[in-house]
Protein backbone atom coordinates (compact mmCIF):
# COMPACT_ATOMS: atom_id res chain seq x y z
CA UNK A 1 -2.14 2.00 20.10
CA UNK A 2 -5.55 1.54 22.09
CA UNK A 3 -5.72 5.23 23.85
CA UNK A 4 -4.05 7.73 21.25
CA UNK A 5 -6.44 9.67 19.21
CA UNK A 6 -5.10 10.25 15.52
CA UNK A 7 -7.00 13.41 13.50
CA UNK A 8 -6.74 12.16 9.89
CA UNK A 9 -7.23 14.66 7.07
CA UNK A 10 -6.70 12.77 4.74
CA UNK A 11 -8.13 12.18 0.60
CA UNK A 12 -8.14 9.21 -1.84
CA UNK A 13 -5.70 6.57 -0.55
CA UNK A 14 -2.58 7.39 1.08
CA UNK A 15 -3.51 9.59 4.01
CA UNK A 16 -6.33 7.14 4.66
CA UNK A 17 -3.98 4.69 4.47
CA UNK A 18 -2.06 5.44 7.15
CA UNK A 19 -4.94 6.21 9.17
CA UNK A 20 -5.96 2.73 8.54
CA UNK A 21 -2.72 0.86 10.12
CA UNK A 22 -3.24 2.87 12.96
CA UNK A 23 -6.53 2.09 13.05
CA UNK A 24 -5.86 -1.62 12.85
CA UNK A 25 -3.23 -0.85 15.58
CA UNK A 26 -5.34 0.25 17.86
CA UNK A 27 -5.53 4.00 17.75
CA UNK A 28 -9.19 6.25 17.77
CA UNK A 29 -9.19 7.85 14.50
CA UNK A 30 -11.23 10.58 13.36
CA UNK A 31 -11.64 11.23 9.94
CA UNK A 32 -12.42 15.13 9.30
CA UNK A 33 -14.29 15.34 6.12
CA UNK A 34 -15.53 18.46 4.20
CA UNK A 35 -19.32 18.93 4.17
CA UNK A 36 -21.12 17.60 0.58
CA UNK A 37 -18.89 14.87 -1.14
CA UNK A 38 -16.70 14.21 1.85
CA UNK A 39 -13.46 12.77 0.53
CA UNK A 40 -13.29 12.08 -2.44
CA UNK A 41 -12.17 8.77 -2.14
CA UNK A 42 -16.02 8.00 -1.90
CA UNK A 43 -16.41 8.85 -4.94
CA UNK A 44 -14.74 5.36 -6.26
CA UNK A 45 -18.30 4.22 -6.28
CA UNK A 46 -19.05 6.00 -8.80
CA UNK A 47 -16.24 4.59 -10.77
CA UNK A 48 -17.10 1.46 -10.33
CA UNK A 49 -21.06 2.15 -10.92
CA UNK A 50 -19.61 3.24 -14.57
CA UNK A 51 -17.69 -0.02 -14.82
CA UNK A 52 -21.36 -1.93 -14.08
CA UNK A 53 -20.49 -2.70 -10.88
CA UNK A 54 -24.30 -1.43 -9.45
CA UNK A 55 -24.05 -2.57 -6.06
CA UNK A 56 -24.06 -0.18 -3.21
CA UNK A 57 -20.95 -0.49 -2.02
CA UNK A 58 -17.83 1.07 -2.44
CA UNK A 59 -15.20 -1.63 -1.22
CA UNK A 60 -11.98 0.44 -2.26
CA UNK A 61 -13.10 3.04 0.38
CA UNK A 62 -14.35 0.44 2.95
CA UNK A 63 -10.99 -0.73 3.08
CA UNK A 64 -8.65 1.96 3.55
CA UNK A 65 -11.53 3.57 6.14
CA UNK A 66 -12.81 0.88 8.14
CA UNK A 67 -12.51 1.24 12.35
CA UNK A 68 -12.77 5.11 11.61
CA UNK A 69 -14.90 8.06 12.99
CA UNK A 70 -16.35 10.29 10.31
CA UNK A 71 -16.85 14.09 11.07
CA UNK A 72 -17.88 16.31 8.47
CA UNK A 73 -16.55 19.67 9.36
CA UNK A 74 -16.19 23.12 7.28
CA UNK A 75 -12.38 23.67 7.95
CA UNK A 76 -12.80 26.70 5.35
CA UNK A 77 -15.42 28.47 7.88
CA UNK A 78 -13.67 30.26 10.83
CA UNK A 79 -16.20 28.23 13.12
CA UNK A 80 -15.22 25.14 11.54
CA UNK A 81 -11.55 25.77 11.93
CA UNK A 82 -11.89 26.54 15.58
CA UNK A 83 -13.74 23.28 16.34
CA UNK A 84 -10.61 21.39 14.13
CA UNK A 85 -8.25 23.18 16.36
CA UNK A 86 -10.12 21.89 19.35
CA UNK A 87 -9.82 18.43 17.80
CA UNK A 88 -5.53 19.07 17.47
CA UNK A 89 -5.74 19.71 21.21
CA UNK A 90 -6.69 16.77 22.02
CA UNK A 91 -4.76 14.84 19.39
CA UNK A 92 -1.67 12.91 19.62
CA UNK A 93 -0.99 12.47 15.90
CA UNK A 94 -2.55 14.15 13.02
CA UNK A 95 -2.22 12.04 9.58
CA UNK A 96 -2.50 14.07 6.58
CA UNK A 97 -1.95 13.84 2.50
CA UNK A 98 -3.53 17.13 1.51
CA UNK A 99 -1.26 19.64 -0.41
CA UNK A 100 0.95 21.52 1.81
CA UNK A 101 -0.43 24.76 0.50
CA UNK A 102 -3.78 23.84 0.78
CA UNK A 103 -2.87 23.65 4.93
CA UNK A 104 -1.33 26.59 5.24
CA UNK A 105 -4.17 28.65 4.21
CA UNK A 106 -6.09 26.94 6.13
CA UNK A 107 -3.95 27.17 9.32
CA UNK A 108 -2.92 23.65 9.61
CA UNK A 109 0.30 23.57 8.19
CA UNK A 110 2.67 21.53 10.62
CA UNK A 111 4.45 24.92 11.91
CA UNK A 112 1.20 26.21 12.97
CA UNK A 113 -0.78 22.77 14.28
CA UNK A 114 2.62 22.38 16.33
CA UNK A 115 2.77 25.44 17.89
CA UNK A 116 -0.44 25.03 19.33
CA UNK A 117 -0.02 21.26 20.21
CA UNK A 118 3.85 21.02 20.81
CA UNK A 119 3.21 17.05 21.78
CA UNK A 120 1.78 16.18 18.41
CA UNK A 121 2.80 13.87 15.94
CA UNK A 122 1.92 15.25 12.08
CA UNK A 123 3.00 12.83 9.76
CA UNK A 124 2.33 14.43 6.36
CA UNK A 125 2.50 12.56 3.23
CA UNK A 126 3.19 14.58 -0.01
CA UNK A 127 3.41 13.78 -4.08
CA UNK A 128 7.43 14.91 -4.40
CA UNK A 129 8.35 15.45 -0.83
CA UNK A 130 8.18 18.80 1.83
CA UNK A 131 11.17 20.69 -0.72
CA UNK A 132 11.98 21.44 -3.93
CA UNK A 133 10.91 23.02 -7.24
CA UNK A 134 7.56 20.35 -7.36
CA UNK A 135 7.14 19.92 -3.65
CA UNK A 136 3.67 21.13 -3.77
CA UNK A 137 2.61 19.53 -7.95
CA UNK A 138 -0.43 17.63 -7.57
CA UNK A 139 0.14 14.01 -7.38
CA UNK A 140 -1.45 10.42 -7.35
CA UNK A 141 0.84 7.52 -6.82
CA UNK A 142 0.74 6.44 -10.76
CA UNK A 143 2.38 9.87 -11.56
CA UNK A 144 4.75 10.03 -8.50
CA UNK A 145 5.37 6.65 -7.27
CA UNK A 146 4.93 4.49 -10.38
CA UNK A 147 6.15 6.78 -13.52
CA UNK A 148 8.60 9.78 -11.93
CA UNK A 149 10.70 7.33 -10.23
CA UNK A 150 11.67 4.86 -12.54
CA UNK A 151 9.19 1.47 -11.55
CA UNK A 152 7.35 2.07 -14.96
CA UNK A 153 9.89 2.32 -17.14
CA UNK A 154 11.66 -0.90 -15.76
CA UNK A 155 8.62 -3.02 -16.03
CA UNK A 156 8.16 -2.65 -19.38
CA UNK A 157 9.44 -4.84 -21.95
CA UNK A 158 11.62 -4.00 -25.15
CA UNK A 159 9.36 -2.01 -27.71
CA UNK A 160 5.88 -2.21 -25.49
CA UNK A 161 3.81 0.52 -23.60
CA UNK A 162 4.70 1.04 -20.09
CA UNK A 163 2.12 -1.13 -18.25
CA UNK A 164 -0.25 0.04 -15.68
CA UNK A 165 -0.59 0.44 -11.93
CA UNK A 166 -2.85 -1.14 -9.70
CA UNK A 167 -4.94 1.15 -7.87
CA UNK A 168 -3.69 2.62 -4.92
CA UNK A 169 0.15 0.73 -4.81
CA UNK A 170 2.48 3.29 -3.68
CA UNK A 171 -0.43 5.31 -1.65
CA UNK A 172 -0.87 1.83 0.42
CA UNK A 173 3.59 1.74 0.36
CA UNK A 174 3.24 5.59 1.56
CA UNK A 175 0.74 5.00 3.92
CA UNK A 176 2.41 1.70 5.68
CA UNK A 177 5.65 4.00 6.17
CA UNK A 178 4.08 7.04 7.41
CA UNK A 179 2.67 4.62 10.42
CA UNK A 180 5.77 2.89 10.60
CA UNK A 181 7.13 6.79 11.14
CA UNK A 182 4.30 7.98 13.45
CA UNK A 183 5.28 4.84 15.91
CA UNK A 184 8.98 5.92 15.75
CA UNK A 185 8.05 9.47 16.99
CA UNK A 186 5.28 7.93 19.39
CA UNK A 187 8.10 6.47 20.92
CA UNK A 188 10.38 9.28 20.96
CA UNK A 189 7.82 11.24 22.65
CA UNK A 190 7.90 8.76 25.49
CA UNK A 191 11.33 10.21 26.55
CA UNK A 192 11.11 13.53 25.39
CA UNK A 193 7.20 14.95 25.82
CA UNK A 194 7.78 16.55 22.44
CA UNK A 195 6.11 15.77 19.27
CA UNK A 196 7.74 15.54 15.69
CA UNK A 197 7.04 16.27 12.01
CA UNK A 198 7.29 12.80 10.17
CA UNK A 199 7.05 13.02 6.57
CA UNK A 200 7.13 10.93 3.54
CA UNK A 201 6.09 10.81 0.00
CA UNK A 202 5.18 9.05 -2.92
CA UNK A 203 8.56 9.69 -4.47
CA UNK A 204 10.36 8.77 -2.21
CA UNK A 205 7.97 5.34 -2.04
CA UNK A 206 8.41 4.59 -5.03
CA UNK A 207 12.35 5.16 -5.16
CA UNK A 208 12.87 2.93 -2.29
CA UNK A 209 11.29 0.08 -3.79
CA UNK A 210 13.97 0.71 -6.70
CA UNK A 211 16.51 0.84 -4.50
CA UNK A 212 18.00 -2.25 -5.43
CA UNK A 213 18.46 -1.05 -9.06
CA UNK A 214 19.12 2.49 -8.40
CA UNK A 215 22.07 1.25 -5.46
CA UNK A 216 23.58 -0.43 -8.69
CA UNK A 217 23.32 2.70 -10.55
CA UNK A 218 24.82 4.96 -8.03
CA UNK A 219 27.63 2.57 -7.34
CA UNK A 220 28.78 1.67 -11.13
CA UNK A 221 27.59 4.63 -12.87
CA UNK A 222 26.08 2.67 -15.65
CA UNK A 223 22.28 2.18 -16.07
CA UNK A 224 20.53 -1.56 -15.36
CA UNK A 225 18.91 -3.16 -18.98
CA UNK A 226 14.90 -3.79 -18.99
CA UNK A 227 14.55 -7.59 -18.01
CA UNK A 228 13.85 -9.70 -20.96
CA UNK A 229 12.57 -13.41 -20.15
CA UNK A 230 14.00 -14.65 -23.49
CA UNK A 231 17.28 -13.56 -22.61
CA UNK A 232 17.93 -13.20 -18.54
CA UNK A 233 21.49 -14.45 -17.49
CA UNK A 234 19.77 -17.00 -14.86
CA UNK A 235 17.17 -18.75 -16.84
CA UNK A 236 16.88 -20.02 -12.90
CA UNK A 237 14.75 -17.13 -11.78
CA UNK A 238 12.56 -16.80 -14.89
CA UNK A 239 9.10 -17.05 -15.69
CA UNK A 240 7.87 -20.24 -18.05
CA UNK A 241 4.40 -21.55 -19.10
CA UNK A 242 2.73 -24.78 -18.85
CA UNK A 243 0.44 -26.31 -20.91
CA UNK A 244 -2.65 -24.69 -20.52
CA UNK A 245 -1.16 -21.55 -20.69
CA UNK A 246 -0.65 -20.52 -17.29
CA UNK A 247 2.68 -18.91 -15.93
CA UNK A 248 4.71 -19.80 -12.99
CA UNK A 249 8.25 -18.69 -11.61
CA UNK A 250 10.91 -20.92 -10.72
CA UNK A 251 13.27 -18.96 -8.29
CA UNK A 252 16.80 -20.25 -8.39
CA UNK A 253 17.91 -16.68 -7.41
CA UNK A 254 21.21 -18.75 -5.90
CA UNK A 255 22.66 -20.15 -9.68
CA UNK A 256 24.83 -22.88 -8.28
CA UNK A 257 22.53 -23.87 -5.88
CA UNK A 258 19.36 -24.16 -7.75
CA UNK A 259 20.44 -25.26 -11.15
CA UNK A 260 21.13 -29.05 -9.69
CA UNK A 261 17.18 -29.30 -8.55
CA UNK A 262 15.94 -27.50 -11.64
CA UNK A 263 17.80 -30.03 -14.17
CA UNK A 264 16.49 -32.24 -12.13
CA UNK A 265 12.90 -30.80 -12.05
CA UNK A 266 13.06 -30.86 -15.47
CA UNK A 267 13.76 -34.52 -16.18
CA UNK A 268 17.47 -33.67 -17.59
CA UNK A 269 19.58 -34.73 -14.83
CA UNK A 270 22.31 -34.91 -16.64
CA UNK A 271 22.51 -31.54 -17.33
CA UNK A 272 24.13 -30.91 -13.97
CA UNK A 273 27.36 -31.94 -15.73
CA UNK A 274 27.17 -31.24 -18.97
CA UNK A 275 29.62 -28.92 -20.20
CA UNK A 276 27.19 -26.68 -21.89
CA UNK A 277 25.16 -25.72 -18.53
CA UNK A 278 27.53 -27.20 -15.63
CA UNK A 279 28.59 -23.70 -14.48
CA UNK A 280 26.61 -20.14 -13.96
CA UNK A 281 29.20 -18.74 -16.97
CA UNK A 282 28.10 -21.56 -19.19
CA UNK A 283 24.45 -21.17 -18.51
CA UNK A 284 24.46 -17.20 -18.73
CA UNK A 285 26.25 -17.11 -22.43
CA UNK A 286 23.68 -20.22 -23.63
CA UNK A 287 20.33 -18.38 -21.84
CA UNK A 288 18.57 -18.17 -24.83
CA UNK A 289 19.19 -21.90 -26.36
CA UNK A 290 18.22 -23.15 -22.80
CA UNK A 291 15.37 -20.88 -21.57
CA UNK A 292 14.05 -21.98 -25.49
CA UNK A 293 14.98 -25.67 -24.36
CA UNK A 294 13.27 -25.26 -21.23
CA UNK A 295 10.09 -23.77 -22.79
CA UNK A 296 9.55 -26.58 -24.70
CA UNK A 297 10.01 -28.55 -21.33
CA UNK A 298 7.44 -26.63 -19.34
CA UNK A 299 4.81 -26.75 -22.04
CA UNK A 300 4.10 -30.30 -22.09
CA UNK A 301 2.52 -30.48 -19.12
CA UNK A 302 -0.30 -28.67 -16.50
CA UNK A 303 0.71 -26.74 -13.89
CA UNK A 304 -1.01 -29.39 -11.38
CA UNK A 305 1.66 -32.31 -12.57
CA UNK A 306 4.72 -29.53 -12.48
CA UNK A 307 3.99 -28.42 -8.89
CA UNK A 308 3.61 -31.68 -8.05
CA UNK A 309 7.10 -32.70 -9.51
CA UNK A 310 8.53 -29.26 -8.57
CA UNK A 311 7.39 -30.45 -4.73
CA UNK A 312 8.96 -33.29 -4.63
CA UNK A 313 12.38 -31.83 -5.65
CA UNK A 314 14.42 -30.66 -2.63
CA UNK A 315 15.45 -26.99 -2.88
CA UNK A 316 13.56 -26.33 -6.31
CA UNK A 317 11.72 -23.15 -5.37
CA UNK A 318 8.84 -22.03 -7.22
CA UNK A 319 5.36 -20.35 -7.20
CA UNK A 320 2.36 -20.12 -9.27
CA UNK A 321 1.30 -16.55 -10.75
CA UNK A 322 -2.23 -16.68 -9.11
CA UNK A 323 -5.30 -14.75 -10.44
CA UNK A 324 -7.15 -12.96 -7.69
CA UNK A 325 -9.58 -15.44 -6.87
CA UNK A 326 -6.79 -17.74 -6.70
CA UNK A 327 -5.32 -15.67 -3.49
CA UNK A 328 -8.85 -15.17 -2.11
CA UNK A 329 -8.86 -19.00 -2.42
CA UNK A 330 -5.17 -19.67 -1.21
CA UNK A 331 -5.17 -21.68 1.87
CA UNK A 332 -1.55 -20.14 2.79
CA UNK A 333 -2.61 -16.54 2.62
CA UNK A 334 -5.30 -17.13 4.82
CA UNK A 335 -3.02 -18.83 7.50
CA UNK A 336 -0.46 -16.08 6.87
CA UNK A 337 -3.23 -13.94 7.91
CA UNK A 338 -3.85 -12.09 4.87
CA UNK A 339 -7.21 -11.29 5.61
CA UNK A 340 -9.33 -10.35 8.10
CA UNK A 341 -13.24 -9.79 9.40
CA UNK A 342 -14.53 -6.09 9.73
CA UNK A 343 -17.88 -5.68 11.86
CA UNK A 344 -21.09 -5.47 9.37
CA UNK A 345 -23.60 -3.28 10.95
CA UNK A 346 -26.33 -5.64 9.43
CA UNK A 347 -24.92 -8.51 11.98
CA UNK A 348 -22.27 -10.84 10.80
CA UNK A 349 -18.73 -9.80 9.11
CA UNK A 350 -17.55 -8.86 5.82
CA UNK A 351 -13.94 -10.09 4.97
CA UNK A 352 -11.46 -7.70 3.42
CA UNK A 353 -7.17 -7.56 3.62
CA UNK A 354 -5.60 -7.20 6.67
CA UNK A 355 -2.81 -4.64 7.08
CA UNK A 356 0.49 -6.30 6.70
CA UNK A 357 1.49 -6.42 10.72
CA UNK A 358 1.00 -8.95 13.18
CA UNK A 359 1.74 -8.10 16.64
CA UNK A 360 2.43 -11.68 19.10
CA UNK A 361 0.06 -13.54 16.26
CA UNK A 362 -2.11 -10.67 16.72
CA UNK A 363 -3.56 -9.33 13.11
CA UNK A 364 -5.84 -6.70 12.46
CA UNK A 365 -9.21 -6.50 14.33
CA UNK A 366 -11.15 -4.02 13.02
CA UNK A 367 -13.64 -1.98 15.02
CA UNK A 368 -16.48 -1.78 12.45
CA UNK A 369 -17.17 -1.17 9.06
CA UNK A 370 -16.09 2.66 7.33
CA UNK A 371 -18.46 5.62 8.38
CA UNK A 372 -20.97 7.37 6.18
CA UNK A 373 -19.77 11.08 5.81
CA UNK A 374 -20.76 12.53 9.31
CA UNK A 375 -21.73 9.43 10.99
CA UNK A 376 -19.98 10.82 14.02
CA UNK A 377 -20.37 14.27 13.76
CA UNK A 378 -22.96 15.14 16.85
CA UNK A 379 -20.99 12.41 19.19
CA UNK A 380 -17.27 14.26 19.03
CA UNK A 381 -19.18 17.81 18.78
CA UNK A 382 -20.14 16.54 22.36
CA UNK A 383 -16.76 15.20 23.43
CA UNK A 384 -15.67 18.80 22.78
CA UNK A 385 -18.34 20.16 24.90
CA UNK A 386 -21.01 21.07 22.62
CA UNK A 387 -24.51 20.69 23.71
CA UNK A 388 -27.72 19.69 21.67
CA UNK A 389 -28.69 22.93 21.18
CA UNK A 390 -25.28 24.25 19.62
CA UNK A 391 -25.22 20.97 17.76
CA UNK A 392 -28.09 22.08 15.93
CA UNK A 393 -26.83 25.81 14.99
CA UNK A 394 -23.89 24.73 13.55
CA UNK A 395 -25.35 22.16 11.45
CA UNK A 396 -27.87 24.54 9.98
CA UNK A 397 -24.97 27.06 9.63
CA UNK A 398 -23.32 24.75 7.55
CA UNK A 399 -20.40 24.33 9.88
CA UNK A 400 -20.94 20.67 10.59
CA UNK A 401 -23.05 18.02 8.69
């Protein structure tokens, strides 16, 4: 995307987000920030100050804005909204997650940015979508993506709290899908010269990645049961525990296919015949004696000596539930390209995740490191034809910063 210029208004995650991908892709992005705070997504460092952490760095925002230009521009001054129009004209996507609302009084809802840049892409990414009764409610992704559509309440277990999100899930789901979205009407463009309104939303996010449950739903008319461990009909594609406490999944997803190379995993050969566990109907009305049986089993030993076993076993599929510095650590996510080096303006690189898209082997190669607020403020004031002199008057107006 080397040669578009995206305008990203975007706050917290999942408008920066998307700017991000395209970023990674390619694409000049300009981040328009308020004057003062900026957005608040650079505020995490705070958070993390108050959790100790009293390094100067704020690594949640450095990764969702890295590769970006940072102008801080009073959109709610009628200056400041004439210089943001001037940036639309010369835009070929804007990425936004602000409230719908919020736009309009500004004068940057879609109907009006469009007007006045017909070849524009807006992709704008809301809480509950563009319609509806809650269109414009206030969301994050742990209300919208994780809790309102259903994720939540099928993670957790019989008679236990709903468990929580990691930060920034379905914003980093909404983002990767606005992009995906903004590329679509890129190419439509191409053949048409006409931009499009992409949209997406947290909601939706999060009911997509329940779509396998929810398809079940639809089609049967009868709800899907919370997965228990202790009683799953495929004790195939279950989690177990070794001896030192640490979990693993086996992943026998196929039953009559796996269950040969489990028994076998498991030093029980002959269960492959024995009438008790031979077939998938067998093995589903006995879960809990065997998943008990194979408990036992996976507790006497490390998880070093079962990988090692579970390795040598043709078509026994597995994988170990890693801690964090376990993936930092794991040889195969680095080849997979997992991660990637961002510019550090001291000299050197700083390592953070790479968005999930290769292009020809080609990962992410970021530009540099995420702005301060305003970092770029005086150079695209002089791509839009402002001299040093006006530069000045609108910062001590209050219009820039």
């Amino acid at each position: 995307m080397a040669g578009l210029r995206v305008l990203e208004l975007g706050a917290w995650v999942a408008g920066p987000a998307a700017g991000l991908v395209l970023a990674d892709w390619g694409a000049d992005v300009v981040k328009v920030e308020p004057p003062g705070v900026g957005d608040p997504g650079r505020l995490f460092a705070r958070l993390l100050a108050s959790m100790g952490a009293d390094l100067p760095f704020n690594p949640p925002f450095e990764m969702d804005n890295r590769g970006k230009r940072s102008i801080a521009l009073d959109l709610a001054s009628e200056e400041g909204r004439a210089l943001g129009m001037e940036l639309v004209d010369g835009a070929d996507v804007l990425v936004t997650n602000i409230r719908q609302s919020a736009l309009a009084r500004l004068g940057f809802d879609p109907a009006a940015v469009m007007r006045r840049n017909p070849r524009l892409v807006y992709a704008a990414i809301t809480g509950y979508g563009m319609d509806g009764p809650d269109s414009d409610r206030a969301a994050y992704d742990i209300s919208a993506f994780w809790a309102r559509s259903g994720i939540a309440h099928m993670l957790t277990s019989p008679g236990q709290a709903p468990p929580f999100q990691r930060g920034g899930m379905g914003d980093h789901n909404a983002g990767m899908a606005a992009a995906g979205g903004v590329a679509a009407a890129l190419y439509e463009r191409e053949k048409t010269g006409r931009g499009r309104l992409v949209t997406t939303s947290l909601l939706r996010e999060g009911i997509f990645t329940m779509s396998f449950d929810l398809a079940i739903t639809l089609r049967f008319g009868v709800p899907l049961q919370v997965a228990d461990r202790l009683n799953v009909g495929n004790p195939c594609i279950n989690n177990y525990q070794d001896s030192e406490g640490r979990w693993f999944w086996v992943v026998g997803l196929d039953p009559d296919r796996h269950w040969p190379p489990m028994a076998r995993a498991v030093g029980h050969p002959e269960w492959i015949d024995d009438p008790r566990y031979a077939t998938f109907a067998a093995r589903r009305e006995r879960s809990v004696e065997l998943i008990e049986e194979l408990d036992g089993i996976f507790a006497g030993k490390p998880l070093a000596e079962w990988a090692e076993i579970f390795d040598s076993v043709p078509d026994m599929w597995w994988a170990p539930v890693q801690t964090l510095d376990e993936v930092i650590a794991d040889p195969q996510a680095r080849a997979a390209g997992s991660f990637c080096e961002v510019p550090d303006p001291a000299g050197g690189t700083l390592t953070f995740p790479a968005t999930p898209v290769d292009f020809d082997g080609q990962g992410a190669r970021p530009a540099c490191m995420a702005p301060v607020l305003g970092e770029h403020s005086d150079d695209l004031l002089a791509e839009l034809g402002r001299d040093g002199d006006e530069i000045k008057r609108l910062r001590e107006a209050g219009v820039v910063a």
